[in-house]
PDB file of N, CA and C in Angstrom:
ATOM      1  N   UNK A   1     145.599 123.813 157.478  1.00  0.00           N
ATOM      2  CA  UNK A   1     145.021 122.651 156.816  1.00  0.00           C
ATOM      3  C   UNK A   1     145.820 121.409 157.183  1.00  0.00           C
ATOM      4  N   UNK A   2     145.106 120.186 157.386  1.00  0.00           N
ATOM      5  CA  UNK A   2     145.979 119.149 157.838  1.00  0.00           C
ATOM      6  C   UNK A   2     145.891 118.069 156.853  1.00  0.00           C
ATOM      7  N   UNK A   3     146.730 117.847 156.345  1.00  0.00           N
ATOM      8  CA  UNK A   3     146.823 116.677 155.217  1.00  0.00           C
ATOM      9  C   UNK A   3     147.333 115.476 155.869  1.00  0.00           C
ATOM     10  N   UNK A   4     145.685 114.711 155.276  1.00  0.00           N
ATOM     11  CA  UNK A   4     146.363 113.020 155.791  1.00  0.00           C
ATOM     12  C   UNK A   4     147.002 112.287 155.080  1.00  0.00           C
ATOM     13  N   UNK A   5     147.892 111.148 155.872  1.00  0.00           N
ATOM     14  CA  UNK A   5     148.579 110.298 155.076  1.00  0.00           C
ATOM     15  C   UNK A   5     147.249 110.024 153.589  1.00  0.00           C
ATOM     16  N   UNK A   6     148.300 109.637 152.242  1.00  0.00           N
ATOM     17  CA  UNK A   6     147.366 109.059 151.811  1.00  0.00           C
ATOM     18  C   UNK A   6     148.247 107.651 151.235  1.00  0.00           C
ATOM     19  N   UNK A   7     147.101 106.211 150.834  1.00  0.00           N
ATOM     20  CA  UNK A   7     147.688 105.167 150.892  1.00  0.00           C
ATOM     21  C   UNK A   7     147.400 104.728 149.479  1.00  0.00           C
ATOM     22  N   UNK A   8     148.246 103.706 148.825  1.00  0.00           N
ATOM     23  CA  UNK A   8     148.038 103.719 147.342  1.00  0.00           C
ATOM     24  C   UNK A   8     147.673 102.045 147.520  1.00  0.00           C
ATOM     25  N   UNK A   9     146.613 101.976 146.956  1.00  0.00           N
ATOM     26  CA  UNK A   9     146.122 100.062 147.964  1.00  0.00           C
ATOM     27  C   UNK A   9     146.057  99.436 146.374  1.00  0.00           C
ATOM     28  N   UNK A  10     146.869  97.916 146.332  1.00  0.00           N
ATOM     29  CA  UNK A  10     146.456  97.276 144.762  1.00  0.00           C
ATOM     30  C   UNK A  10     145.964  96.193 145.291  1.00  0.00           C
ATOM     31  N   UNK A  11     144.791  96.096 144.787  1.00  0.00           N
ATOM     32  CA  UNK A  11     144.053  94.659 145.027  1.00  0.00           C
ATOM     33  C   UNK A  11     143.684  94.324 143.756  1.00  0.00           C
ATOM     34  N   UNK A  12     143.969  92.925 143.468  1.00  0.00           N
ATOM     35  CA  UNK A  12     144.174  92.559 141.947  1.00  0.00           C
ATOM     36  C   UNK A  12     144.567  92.881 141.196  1.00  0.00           C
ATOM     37  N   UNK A  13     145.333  93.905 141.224  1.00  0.00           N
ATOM     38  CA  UNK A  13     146.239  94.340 140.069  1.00  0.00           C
ATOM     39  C   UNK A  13     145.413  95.732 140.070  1.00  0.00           C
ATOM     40  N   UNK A  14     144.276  96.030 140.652  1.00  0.00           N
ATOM     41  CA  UNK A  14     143.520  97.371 140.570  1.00  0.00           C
ATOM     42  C   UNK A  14     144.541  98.675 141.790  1.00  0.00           C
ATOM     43  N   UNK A  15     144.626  99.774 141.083  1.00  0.00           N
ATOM     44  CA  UNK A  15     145.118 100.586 142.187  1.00  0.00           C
ATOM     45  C   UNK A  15     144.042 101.803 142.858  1.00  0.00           C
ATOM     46  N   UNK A  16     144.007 101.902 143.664  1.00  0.00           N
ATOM     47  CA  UNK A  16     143.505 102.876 144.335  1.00  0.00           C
ATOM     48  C   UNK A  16     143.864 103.557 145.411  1.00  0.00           C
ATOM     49  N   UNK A  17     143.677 104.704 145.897  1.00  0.00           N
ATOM     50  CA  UNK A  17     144.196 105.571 146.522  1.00  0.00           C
ATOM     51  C   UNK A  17     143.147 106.185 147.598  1.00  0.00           C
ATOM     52  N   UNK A  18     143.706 106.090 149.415  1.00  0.00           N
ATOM     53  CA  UNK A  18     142.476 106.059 150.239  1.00  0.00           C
ATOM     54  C   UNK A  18     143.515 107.106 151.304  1.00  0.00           C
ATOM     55  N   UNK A  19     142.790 108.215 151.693  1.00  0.00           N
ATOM     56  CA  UNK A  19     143.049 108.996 152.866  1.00  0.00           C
ATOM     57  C   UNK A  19     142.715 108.622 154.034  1.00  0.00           C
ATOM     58  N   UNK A  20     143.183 107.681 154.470  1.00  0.00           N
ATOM     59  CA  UNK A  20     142.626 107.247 155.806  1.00  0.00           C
ATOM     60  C   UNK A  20     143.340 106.247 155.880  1.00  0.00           C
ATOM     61  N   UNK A  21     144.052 106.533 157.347  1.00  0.00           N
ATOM     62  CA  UNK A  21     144.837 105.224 157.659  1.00  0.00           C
ATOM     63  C   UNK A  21     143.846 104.396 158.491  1.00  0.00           C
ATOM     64  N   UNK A  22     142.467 104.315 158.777  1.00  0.00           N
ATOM     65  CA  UNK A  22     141.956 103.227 158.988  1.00  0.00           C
ATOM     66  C   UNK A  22     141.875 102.021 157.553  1.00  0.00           C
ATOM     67  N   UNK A  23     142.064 102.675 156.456  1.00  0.00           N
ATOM     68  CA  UNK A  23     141.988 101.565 155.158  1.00  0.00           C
ATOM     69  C   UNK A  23     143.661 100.941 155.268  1.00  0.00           C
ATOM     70  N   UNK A  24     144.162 101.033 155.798  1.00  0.00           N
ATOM     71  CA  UNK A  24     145.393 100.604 155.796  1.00  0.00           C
ATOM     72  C   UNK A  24     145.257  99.522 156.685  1.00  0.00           C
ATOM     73  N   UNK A  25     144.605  99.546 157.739  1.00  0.00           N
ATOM     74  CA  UNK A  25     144.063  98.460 158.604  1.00  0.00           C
ATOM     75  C   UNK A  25     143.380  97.281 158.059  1.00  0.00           C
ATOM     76  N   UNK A  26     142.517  98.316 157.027  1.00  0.00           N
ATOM     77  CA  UNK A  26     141.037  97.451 156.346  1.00  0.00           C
ATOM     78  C   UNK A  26     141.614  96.155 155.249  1.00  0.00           C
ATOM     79  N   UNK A  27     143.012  96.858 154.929  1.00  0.00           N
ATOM     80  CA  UNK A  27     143.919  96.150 154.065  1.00  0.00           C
ATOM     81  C   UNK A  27     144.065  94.675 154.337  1.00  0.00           C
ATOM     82  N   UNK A  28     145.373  95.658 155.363  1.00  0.00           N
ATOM     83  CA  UNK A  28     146.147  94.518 156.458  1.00  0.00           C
ATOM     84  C   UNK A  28     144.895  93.100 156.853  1.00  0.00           C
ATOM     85  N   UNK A  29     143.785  94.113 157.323  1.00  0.00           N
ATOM     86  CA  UNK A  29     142.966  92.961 157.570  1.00  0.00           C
ATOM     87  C   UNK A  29     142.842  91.838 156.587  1.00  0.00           C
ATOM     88  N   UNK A  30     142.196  92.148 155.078  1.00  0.00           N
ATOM     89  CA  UNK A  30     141.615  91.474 153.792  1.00  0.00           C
ATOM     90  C   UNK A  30     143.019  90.336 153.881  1.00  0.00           C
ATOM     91  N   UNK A  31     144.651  91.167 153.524  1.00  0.00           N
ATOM     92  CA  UNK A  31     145.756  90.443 153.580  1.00  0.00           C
ATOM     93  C   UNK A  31     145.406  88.979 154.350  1.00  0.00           C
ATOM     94  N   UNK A  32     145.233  89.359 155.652  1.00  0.00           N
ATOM     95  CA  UNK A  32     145.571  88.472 156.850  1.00  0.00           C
ATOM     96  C   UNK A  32     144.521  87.286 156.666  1.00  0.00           C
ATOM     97  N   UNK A  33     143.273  87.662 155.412  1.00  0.00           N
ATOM     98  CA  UNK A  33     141.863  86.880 155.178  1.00  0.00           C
ATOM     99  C   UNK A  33     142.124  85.843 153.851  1.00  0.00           C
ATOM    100  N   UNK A  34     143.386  86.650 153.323  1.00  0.00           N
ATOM    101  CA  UNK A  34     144.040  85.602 152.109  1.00  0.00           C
ATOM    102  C   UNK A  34     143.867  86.258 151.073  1.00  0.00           C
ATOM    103  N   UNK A  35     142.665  87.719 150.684  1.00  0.00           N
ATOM    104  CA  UNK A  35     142.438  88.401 149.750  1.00  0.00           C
ATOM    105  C   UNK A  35     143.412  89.030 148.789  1.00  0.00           C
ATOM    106  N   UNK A  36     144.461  89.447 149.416  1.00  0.00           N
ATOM    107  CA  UNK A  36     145.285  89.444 148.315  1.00  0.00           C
ATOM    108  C   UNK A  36     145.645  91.487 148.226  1.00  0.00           C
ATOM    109  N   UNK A  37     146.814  91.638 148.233  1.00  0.00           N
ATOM    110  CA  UNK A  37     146.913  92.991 147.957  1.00  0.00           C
ATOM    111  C   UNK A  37     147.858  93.948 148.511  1.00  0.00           C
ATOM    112  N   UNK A  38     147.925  94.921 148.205  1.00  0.00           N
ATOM    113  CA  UNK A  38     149.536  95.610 148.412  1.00  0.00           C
ATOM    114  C   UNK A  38     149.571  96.848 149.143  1.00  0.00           C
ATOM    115  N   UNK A  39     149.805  97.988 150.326  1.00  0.00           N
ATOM    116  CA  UNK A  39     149.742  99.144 150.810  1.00  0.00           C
ATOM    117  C   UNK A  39     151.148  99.728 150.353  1.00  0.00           C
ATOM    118  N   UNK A  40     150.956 100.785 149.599  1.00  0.00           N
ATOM    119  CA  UNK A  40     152.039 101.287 149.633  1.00  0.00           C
ATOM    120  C   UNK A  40     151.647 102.918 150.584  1.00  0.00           C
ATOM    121  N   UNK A  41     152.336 103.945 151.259  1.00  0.00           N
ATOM    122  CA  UNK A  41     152.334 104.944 151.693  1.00  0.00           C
ATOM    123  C   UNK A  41     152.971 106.090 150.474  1.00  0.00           C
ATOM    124  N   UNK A  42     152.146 106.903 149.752  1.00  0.00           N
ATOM    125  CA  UNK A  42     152.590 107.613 149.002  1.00  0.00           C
ATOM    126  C   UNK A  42     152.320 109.702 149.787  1.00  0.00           C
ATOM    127  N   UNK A  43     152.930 110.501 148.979  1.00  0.00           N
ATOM    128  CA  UNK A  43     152.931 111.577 149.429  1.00  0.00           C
ATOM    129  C   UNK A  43     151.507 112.302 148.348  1.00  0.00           C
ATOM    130  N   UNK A  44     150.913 111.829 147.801  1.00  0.00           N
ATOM    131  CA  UNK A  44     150.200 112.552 147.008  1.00  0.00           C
ATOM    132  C   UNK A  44     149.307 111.985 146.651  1.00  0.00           C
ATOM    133  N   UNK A  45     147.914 112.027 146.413  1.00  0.00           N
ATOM    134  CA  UNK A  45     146.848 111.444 145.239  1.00  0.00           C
ATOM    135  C   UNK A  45     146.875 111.902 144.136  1.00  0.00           C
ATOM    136  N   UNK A  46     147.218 111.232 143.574  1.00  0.00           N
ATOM    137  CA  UNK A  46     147.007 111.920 141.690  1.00  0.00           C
ATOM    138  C   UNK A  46     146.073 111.836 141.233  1.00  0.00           C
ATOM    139  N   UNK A  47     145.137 111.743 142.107  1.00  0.00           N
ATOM    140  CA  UNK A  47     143.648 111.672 141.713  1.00  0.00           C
ATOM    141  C   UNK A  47     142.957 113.672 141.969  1.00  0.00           C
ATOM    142  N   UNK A  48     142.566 114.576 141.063  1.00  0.00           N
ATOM    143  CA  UNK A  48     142.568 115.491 141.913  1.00  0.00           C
ATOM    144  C   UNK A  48     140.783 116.102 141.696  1.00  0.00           C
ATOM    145  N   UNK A  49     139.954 115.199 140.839  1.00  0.00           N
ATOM    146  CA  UNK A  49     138.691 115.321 140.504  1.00  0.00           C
ATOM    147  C   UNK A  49     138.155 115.252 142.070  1.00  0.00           C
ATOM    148  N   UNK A  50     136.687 115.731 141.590  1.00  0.00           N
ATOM    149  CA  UNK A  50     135.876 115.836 142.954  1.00  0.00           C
ATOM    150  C   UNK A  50     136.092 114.598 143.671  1.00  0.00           C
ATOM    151  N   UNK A  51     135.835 114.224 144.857  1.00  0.00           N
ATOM    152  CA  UNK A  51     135.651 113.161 145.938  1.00  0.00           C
ATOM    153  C   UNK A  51     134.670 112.898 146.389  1.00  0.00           C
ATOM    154  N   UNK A  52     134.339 111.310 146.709  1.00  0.00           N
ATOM    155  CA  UNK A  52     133.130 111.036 147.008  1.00  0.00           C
ATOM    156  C   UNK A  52     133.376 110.334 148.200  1.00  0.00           C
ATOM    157  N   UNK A  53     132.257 110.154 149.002  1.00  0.00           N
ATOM    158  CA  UNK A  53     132.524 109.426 150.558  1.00  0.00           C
ATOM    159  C   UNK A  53     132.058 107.755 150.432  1.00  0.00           C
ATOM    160  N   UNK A  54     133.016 106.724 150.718  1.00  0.00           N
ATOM    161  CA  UNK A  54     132.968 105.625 150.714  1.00  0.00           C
ATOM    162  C   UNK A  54     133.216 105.093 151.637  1.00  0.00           C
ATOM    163  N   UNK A  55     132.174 104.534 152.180  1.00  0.00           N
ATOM    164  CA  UNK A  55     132.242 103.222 153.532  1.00  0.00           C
ATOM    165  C   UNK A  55     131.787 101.668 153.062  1.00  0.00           C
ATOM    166  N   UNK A  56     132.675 101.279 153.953  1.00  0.00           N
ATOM    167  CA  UNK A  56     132.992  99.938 153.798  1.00  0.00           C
ATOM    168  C   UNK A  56     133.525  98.914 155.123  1.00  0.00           C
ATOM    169  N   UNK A  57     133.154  98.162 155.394  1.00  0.00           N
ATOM    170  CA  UNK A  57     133.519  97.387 156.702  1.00  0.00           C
ATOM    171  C   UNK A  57     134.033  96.103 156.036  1.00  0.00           C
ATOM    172  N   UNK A  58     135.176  95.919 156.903  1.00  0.00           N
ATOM    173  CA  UNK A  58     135.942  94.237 156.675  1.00  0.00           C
ATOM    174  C   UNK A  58     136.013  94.026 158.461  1.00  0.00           C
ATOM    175  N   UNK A  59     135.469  92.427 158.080  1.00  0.00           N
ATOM    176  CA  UNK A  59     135.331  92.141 159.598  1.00  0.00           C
ATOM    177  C   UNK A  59     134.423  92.895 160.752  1.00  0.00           C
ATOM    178  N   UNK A  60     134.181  93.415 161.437  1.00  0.00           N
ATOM    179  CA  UNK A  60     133.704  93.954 162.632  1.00  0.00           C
ATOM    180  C   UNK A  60     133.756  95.720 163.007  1.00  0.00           C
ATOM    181  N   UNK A  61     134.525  95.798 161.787  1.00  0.00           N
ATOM    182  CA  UNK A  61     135.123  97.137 161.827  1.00  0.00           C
ATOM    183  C   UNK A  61     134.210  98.216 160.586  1.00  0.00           C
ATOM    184  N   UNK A  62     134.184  99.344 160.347  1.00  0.00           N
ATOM    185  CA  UNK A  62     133.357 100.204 159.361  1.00  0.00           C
ATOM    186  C   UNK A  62     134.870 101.673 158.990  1.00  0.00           C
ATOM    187  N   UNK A  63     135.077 101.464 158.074  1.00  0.00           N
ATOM    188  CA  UNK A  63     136.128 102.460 157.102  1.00  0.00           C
ATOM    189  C   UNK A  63     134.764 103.527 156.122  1.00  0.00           C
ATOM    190  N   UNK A  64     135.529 104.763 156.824  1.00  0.00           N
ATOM    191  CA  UNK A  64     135.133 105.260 155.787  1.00  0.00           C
ATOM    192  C   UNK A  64     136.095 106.034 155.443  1.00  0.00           C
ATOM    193  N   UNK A  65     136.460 106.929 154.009  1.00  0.00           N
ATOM    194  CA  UNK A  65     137.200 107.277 153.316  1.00  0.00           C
ATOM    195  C   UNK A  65     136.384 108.167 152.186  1.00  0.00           C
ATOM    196  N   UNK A  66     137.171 109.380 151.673  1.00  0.00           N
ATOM    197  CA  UNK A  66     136.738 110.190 150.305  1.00  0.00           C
ATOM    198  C   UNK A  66     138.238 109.686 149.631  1.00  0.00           C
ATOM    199  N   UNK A  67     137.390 109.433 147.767  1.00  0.00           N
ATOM    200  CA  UNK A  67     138.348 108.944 146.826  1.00  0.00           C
ATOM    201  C   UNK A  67     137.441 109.394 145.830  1.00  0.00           C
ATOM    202  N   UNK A  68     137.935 109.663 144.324  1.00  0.00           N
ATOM    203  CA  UNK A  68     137.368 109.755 143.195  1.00  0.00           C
ATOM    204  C   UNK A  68     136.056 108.663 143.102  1.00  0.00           C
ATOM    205  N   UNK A  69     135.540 109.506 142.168  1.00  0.00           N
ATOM    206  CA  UNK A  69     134.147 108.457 141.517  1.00  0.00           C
ATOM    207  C   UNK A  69     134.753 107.106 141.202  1.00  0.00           C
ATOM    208  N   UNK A  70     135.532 107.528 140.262  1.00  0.00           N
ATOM    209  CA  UNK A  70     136.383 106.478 139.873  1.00  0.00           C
ATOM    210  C   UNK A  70     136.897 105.476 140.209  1.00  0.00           C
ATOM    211  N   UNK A  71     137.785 106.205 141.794  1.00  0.00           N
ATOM    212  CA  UNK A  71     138.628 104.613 142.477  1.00  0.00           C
ATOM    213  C   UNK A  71     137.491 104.149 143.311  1.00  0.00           C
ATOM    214  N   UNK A  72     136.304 104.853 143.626  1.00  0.00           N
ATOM    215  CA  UNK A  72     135.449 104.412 144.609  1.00  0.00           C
ATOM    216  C   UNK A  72     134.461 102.935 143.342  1.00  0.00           C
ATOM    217  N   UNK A  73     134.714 103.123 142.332  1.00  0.00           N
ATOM    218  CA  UNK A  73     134.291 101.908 141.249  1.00  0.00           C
ATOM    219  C   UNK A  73     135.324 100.861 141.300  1.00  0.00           C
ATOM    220  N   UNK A  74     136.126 101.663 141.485  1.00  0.00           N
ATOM    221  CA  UNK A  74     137.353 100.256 141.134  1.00  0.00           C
ATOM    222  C   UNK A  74     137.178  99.870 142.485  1.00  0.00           C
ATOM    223  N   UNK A  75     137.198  99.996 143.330  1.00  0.00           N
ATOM    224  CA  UNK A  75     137.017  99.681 145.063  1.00  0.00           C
ATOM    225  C   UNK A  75     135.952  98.490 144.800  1.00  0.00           C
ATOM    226  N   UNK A  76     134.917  98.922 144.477  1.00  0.00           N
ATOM    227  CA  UNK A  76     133.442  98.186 144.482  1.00  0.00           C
ATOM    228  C   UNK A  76     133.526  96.719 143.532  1.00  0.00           C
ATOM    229  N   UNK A  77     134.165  97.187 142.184  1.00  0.00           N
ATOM    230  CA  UNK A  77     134.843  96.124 141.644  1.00  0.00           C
ATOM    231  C   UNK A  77     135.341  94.835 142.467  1.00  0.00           C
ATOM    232  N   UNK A  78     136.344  95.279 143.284  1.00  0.00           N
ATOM    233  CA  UNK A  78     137.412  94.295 144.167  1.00  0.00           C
ATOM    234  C   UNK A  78     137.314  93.854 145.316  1.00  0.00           C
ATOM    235  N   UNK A  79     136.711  94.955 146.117  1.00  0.00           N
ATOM    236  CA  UNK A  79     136.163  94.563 147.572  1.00  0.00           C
ATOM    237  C   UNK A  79     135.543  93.440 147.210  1.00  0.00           C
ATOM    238  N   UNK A  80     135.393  92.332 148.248  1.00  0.00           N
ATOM    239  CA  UNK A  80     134.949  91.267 149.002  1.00  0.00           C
ATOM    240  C   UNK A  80     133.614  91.695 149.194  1.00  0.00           C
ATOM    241  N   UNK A  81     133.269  92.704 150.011  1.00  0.00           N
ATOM    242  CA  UNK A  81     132.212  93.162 151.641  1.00  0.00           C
ATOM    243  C   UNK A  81     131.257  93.445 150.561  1.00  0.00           C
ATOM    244  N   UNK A  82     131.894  94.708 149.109  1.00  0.00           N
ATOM    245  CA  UNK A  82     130.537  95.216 148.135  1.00  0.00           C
ATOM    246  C   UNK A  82     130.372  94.247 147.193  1.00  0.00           C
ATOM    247  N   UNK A  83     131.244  93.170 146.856  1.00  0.00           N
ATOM    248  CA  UNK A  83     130.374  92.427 145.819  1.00  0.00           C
ATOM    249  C   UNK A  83     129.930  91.323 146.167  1.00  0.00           C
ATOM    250  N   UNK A  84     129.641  91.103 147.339  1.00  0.00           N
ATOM    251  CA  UNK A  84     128.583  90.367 147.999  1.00  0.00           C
ATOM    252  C   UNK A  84     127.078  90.653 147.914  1.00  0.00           C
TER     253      UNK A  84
END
């Protein structure tokens, strides 16, 4: 079994947690756009409920990622791209 990095992302004070180091990019990107927000690299999700598949594009690019029901709300909340 291969376990991916997973990344602990705060945008607005919201935390969420994304297996995919393309969202670490998706971050960096929002950062570099003025949006605002923090990557930390953690060893674990403490999230351990079912997972749902979430895509999302910043800029030119398309992320997708599985995260809880949950952080995939708080995501939708904060993202830029979905509350447009």
């Amino acid at each position: 079994m291969i376990t991916l990095a997973t990344y602990q992302l705060t945008i607005n004070g919201v935390v969420t947690y994304h297996d995919c180091e393309g969202m670490a990019q998706a971050i960096a990107f929002m950062k570099a756009q003025g949006k605002g927000g923090t990557i930390k690299k953690v060893d674990t999700n403490p999230n351990t409920n079912k997972l749902v598949t979430v895509t999302c594009g910043w800029g030119n690019q398309t992320h997708k990622w599985e995260t809880t029901k949950q952080q995939a709300i708080a995501h939708r909340n904060v993202c830029p791209e979905h509350r447009s």
